[in-house]
PDB file of N, CA and C in Angstrom:
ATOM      1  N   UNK A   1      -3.538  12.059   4.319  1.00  0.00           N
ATOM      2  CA  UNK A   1      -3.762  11.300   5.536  1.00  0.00           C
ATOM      3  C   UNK A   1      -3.729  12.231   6.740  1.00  0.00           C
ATOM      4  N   UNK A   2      -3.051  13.224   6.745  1.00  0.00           N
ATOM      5  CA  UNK A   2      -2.833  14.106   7.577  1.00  0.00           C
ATOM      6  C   UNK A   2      -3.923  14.749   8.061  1.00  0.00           C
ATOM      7  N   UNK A   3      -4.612  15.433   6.945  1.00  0.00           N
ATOM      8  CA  UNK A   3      -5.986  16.323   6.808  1.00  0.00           C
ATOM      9  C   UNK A   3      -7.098  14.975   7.543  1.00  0.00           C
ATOM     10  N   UNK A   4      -6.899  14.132   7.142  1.00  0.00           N
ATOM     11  CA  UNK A   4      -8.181  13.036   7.642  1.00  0.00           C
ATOM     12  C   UNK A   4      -7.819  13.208   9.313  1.00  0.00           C
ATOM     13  N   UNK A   5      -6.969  13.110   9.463  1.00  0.00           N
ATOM     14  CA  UNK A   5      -6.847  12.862  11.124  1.00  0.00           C
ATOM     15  C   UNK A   5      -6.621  13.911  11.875  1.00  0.00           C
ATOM     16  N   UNK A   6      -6.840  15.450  11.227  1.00  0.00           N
ATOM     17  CA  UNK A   6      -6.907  16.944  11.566  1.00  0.00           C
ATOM     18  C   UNK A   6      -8.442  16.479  11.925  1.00  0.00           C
ATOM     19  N   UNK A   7      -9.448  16.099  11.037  1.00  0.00           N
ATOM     20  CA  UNK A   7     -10.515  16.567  10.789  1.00  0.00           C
ATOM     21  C   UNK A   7     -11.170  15.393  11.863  1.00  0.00           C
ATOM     22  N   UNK A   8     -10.448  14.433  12.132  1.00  0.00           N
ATOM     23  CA  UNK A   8     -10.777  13.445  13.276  1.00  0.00           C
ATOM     24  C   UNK A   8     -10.386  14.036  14.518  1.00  0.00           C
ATOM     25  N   UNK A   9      -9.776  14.396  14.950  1.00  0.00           N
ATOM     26  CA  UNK A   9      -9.381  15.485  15.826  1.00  0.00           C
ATOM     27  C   UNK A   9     -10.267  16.356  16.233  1.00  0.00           C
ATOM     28  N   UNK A  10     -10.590  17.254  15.256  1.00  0.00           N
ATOM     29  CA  UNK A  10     -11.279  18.551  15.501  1.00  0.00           C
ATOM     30  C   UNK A  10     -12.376  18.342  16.510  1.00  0.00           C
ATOM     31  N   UNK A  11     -13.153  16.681  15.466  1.00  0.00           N
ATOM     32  CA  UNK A  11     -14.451  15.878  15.901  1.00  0.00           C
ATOM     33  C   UNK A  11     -14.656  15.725  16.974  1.00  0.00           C
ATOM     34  N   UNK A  12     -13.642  15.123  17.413  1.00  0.00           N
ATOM     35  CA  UNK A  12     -12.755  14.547  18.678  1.00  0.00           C
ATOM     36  C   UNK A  12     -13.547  15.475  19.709  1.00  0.00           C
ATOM     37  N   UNK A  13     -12.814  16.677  19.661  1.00  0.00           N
ATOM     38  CA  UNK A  13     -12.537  17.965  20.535  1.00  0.00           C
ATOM     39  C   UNK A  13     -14.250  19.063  20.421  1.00  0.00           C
ATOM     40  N   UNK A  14     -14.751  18.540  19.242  1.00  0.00           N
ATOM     41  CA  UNK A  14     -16.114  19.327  19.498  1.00  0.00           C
ATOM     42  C   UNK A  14     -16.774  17.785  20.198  1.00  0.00           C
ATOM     43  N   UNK A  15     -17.125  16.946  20.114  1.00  0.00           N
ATOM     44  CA  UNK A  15     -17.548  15.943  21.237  1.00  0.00           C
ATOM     45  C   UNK A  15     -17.079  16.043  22.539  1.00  0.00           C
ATOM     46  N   UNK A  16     -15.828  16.434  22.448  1.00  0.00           N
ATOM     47  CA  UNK A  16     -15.726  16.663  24.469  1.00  0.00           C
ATOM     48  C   UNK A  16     -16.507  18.107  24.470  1.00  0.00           C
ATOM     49  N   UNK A  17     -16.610  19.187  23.392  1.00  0.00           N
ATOM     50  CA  UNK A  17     -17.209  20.433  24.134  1.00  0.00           C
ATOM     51  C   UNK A  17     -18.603  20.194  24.034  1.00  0.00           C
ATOM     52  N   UNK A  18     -18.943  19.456  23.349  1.00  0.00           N
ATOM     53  CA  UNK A  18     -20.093  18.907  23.304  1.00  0.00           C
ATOM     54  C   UNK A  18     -20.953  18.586  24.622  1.00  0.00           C
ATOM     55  N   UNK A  19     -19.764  17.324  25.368  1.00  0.00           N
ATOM     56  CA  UNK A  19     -20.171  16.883  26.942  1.00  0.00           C
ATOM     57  C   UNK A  19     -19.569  18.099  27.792  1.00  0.00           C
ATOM     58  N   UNK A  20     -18.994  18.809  27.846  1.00  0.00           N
ATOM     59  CA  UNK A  20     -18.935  20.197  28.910  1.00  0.00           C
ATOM     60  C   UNK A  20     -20.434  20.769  28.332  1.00  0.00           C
ATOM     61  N   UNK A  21     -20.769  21.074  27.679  1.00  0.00           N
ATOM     62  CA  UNK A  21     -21.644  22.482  26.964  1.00  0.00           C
ATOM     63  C   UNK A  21     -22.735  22.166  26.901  1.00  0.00           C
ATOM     64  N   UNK A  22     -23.121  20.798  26.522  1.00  0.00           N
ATOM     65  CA  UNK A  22     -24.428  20.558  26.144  1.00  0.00           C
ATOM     66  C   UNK A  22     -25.402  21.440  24.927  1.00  0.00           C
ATOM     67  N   UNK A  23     -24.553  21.002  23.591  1.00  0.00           N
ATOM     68  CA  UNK A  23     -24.984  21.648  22.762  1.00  0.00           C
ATOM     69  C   UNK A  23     -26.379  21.022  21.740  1.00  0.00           C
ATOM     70  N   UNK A  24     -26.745  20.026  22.074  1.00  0.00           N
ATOM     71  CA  UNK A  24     -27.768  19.792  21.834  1.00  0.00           C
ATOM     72  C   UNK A  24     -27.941  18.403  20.754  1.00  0.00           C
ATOM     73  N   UNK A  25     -29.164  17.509  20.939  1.00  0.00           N
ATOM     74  CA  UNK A  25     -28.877  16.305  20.280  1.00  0.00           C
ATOM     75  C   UNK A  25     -28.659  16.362  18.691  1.00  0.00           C
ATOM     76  N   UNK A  26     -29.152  17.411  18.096  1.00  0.00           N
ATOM     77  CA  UNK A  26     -28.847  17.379  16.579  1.00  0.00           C
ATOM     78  C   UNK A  26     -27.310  17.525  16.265  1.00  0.00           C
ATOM     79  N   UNK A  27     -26.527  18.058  17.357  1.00  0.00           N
ATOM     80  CA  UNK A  27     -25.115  18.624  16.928  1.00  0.00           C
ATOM     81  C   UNK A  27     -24.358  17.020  17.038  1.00  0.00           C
ATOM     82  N   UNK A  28     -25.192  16.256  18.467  1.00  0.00           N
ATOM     83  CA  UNK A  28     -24.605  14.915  18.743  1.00  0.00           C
ATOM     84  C   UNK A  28     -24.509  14.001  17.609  1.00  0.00           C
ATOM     85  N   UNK A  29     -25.642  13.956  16.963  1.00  0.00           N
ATOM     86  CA  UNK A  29     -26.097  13.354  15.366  1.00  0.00           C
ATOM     87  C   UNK A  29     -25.348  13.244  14.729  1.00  0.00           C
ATOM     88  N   UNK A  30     -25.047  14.823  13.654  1.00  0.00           N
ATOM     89  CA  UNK A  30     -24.789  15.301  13.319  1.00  0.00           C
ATOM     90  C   UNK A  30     -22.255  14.617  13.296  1.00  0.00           C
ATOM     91  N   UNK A  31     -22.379  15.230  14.892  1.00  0.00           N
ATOM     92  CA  UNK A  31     -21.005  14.948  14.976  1.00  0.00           C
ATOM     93  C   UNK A  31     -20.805  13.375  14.807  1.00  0.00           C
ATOM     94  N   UNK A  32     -21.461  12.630  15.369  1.00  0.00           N
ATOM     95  CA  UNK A  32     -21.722  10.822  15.404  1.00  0.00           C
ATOM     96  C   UNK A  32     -21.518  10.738  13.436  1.00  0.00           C
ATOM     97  N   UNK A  33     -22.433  11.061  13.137  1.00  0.00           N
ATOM     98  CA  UNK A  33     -22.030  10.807  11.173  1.00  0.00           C
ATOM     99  C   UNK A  33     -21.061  11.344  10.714  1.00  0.00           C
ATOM    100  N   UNK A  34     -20.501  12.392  11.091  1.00  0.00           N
ATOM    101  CA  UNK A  34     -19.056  12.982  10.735  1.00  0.00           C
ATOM    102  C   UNK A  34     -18.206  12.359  10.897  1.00  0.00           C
ATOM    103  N   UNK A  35     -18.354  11.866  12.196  1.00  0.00           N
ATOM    104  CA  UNK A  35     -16.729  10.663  12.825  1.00  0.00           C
ATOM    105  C   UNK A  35     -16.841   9.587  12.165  1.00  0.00           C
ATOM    106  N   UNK A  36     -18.164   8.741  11.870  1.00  0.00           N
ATOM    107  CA  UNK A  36     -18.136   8.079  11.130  1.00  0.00           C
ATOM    108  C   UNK A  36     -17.690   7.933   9.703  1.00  0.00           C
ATOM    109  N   UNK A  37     -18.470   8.913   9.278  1.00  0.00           N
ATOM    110  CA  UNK A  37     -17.681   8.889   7.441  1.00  0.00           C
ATOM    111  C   UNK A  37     -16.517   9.201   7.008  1.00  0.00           C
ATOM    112  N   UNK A  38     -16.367   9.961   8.089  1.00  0.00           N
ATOM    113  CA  UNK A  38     -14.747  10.261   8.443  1.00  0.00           C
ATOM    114  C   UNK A  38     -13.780   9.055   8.471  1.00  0.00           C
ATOM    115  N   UNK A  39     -13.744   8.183   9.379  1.00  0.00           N
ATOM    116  CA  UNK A  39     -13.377   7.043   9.724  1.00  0.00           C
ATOM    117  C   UNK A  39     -13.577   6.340   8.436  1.00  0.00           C
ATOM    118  N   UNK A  40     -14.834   6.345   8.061  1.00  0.00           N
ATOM    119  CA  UNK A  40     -14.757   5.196   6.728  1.00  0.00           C
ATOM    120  C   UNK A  40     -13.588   5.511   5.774  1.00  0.00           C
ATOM    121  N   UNK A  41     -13.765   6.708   5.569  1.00  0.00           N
ATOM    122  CA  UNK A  41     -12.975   7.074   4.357  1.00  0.00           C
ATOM    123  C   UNK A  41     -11.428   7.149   4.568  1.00  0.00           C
ATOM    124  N   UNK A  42     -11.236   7.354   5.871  1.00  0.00           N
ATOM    125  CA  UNK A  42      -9.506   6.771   6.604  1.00  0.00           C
ATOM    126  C   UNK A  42      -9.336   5.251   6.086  1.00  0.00           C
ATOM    127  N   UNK A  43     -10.187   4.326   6.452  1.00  0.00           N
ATOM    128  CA  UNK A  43     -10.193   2.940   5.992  1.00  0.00           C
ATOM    129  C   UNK A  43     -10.276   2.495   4.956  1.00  0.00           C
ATOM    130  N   UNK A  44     -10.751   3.415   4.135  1.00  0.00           N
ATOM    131  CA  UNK A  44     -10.667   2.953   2.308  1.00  0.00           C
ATOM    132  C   UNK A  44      -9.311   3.467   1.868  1.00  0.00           C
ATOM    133  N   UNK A  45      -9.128   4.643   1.966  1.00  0.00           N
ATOM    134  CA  UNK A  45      -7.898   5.172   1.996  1.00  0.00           C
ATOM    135  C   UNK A  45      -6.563   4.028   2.376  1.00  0.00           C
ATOM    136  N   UNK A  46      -6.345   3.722   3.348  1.00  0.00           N
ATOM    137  CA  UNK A  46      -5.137   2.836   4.124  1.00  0.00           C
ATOM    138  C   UNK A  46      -5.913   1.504   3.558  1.00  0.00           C
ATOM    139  N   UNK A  47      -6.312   1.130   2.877  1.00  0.00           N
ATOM    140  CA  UNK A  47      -6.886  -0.281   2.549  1.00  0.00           C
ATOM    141  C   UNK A  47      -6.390   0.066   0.998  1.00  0.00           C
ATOM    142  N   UNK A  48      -6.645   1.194  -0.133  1.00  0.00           N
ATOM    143  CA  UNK A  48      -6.121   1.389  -0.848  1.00  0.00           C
ATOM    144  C   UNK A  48      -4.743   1.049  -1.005  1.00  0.00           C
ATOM    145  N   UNK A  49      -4.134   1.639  -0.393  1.00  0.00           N
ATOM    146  CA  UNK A  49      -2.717   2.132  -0.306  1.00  0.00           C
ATOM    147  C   UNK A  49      -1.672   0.697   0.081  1.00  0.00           C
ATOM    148  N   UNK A  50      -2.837  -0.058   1.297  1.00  0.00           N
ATOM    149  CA  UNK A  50      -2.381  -1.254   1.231  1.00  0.00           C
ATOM    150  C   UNK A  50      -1.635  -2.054  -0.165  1.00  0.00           C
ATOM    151  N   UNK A  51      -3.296  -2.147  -0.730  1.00  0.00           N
ATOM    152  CA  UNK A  51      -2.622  -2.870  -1.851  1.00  0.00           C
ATOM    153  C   UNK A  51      -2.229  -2.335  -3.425  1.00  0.00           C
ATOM    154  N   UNK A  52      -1.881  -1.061  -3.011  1.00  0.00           N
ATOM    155  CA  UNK A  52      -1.027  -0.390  -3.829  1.00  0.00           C
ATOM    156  C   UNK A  52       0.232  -0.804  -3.911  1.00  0.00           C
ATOM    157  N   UNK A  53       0.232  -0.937  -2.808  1.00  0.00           N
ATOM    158  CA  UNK A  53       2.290  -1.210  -2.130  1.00  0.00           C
ATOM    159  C   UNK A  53       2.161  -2.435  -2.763  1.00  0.00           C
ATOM    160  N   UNK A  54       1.940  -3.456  -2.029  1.00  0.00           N
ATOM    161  CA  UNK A  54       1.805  -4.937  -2.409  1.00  0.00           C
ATOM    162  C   UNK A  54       1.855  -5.259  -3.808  1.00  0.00           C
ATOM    163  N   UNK A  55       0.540  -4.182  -4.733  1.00  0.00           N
ATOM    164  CA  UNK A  55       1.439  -4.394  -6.217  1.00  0.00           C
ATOM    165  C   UNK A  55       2.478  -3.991  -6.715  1.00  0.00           C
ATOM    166  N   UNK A  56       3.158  -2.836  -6.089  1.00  0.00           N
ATOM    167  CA  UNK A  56       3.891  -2.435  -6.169  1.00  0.00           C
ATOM    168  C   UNK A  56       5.554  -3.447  -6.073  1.00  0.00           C
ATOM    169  N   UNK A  57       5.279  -4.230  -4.659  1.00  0.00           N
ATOM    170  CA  UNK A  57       6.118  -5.308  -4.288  1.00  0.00           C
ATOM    171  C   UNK A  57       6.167  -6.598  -5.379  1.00  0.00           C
ATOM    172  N   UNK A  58       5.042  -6.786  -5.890  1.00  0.00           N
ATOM    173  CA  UNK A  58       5.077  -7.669  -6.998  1.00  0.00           C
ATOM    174  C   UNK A  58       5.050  -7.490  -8.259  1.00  0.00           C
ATOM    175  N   UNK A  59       5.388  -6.089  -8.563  1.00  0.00           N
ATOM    176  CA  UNK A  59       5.771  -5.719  -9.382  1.00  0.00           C
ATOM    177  C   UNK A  59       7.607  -5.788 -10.018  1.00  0.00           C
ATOM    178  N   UNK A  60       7.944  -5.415  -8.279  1.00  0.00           N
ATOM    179  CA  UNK A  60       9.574  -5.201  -8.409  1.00  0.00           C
ATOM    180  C   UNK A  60      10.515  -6.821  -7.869  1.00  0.00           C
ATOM    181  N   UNK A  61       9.567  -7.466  -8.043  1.00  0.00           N
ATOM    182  CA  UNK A  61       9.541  -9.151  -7.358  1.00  0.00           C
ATOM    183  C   UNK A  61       9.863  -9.517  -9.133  1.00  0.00           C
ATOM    184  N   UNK A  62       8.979  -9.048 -10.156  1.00  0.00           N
ATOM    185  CA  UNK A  62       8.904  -9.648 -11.228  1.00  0.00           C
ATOM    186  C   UNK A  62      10.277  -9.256 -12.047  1.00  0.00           C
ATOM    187  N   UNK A  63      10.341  -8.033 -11.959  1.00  0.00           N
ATOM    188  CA  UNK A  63      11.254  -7.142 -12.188  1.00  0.00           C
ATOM    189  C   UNK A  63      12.573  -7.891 -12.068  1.00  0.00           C
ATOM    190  N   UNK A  64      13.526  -8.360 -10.982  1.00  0.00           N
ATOM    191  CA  UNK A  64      14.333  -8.916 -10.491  1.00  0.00           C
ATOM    192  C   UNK A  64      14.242 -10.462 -11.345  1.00  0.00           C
ATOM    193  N   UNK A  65      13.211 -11.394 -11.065  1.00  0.00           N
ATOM    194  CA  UNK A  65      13.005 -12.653 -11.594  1.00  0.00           C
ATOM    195  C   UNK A  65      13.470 -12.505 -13.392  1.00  0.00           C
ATOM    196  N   UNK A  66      12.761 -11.630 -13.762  1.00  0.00           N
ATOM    197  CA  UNK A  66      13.035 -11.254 -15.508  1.00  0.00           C
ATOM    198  C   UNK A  66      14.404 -10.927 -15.077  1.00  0.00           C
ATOM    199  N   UNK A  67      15.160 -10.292 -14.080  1.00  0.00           N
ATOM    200  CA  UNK A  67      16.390  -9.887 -14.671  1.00  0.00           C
ATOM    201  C   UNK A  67      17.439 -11.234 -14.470  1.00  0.00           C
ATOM    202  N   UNK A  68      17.262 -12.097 -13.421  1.00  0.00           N
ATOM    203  CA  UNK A  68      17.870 -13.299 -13.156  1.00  0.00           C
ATOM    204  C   UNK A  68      17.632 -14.405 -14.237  1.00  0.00           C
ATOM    205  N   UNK A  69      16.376 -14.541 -14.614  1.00  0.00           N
ATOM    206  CA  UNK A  69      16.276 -15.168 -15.933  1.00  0.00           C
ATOM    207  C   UNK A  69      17.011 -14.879 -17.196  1.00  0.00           C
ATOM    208  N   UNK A  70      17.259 -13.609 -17.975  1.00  0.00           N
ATOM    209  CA  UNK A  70      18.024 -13.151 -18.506  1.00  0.00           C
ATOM    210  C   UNK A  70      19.681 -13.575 -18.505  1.00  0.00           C
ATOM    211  N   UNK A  71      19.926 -13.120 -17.095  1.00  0.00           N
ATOM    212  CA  UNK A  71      21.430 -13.571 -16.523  1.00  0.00           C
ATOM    213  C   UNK A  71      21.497 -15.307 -16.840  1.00  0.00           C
ATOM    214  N   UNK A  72      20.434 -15.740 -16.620  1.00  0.00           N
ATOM    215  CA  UNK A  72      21.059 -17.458 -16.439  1.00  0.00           C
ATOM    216  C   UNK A  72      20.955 -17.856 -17.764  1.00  0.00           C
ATOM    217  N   UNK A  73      19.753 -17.019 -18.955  1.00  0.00           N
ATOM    218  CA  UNK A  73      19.708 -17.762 -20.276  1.00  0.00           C
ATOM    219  C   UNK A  73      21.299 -16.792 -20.832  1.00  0.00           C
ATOM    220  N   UNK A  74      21.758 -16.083 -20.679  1.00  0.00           N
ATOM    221  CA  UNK A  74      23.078 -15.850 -21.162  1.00  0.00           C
ATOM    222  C   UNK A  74      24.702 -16.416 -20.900  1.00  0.00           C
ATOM    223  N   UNK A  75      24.173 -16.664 -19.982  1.00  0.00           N
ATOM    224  CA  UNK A  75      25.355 -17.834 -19.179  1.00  0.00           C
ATOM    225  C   UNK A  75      25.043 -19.163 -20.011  1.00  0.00           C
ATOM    226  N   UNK A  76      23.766 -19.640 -20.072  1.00  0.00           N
ATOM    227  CA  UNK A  76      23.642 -21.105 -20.451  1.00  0.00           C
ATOM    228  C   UNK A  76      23.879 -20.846 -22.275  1.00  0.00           C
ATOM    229  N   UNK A  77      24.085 -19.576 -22.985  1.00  0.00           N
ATOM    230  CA  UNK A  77      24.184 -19.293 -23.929  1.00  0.00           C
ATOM    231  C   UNK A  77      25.853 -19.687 -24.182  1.00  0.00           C
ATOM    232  N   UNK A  78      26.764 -19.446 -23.195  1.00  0.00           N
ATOM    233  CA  UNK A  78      28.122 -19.065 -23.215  1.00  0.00           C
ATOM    234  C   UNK A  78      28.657 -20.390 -22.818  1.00  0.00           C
ATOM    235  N   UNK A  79      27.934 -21.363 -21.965  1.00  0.00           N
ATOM    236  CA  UNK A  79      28.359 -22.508 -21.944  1.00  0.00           C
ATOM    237  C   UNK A  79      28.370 -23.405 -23.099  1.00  0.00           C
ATOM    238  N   UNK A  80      26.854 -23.202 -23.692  1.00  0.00           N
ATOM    239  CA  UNK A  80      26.696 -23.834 -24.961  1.00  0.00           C
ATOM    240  C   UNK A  80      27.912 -23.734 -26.478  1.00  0.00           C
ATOM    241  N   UNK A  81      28.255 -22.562 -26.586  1.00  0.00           N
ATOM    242  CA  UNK A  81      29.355 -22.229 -27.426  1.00  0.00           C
ATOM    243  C   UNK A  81      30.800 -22.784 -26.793  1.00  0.00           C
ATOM    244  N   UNK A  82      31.011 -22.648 -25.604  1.00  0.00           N
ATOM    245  CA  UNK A  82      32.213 -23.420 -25.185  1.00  0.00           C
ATOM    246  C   UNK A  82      32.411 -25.012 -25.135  1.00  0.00           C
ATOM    247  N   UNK A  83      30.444 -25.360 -25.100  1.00  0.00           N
ATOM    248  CA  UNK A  83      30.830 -27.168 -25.446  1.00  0.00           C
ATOM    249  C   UNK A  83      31.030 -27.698 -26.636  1.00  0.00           C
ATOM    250  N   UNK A  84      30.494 -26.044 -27.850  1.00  0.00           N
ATOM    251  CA  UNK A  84      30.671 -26.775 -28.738  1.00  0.00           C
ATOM    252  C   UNK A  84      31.814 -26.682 -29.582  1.00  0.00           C
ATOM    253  N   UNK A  85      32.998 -25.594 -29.019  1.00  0.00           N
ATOM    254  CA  UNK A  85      34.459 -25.645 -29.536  1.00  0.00           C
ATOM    255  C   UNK A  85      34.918 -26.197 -29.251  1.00  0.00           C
ATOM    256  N   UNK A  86      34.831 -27.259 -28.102  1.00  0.00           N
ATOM    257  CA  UNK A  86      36.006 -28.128 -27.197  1.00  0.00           C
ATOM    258  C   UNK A  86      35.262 -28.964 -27.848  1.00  0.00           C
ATOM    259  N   UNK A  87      36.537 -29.879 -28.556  1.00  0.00           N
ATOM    260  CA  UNK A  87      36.616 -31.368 -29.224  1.00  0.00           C
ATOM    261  C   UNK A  87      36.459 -32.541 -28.365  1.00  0.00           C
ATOM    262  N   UNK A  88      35.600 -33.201 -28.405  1.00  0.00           N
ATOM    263  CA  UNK A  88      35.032 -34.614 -27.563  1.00  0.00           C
ATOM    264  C   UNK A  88      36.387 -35.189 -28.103  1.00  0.00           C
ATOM    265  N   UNK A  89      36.862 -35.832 -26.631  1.00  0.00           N
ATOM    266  CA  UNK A  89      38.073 -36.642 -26.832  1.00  0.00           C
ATOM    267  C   UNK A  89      37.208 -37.904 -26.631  1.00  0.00           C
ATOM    268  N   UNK A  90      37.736 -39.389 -27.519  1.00  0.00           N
ATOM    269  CA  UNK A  90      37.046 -40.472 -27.223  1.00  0.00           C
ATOM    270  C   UNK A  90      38.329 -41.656 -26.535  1.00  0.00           C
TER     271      UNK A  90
END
């Protein structure tokens, strides 16, 4: 991510020498499609990563649920054996 926004930068900074210098419309072109694909590929990138995390989050969401499930079918395991040693008084 770093390198993407070096290289957005650089862009940046040859477009202002661009408007001091007047280096000519092919370089303008030229820099205009750079910033662009540049940019795209920042946005696929952080759109990736987005929902990397997010599975990531519902991954460790599931994680927890399986472990609470576990906990409650072992408890309801331990109750079950204790109702069934204690003698029904009538």
């Amino acid at each position: 991510m770093l390198v993407w926004c070096g290289i957005l930068f650089t862009l940046g900074i040859l477009a202002f020498m661009d408007s001091l210098f007047n280096y000519g419309e092919i370089f303008r072109q030229v820099n205009s499609v750079l910033f662009m694909l540049v940019s795209l590929g920042l946005l696929v990138r952080t759109t990736t990563k987005i929902r990397a995390r997010s599975t990531e989050r519902y991954l460790e969401r599931i994680n927890t649920l399986e472990e609470q499930v576990s906990a409650l079918q072992q408890t309801g395991h331990k109750d079950r054996e204790r109702n069934q040693r204690t003698p029904v008084a009538l």
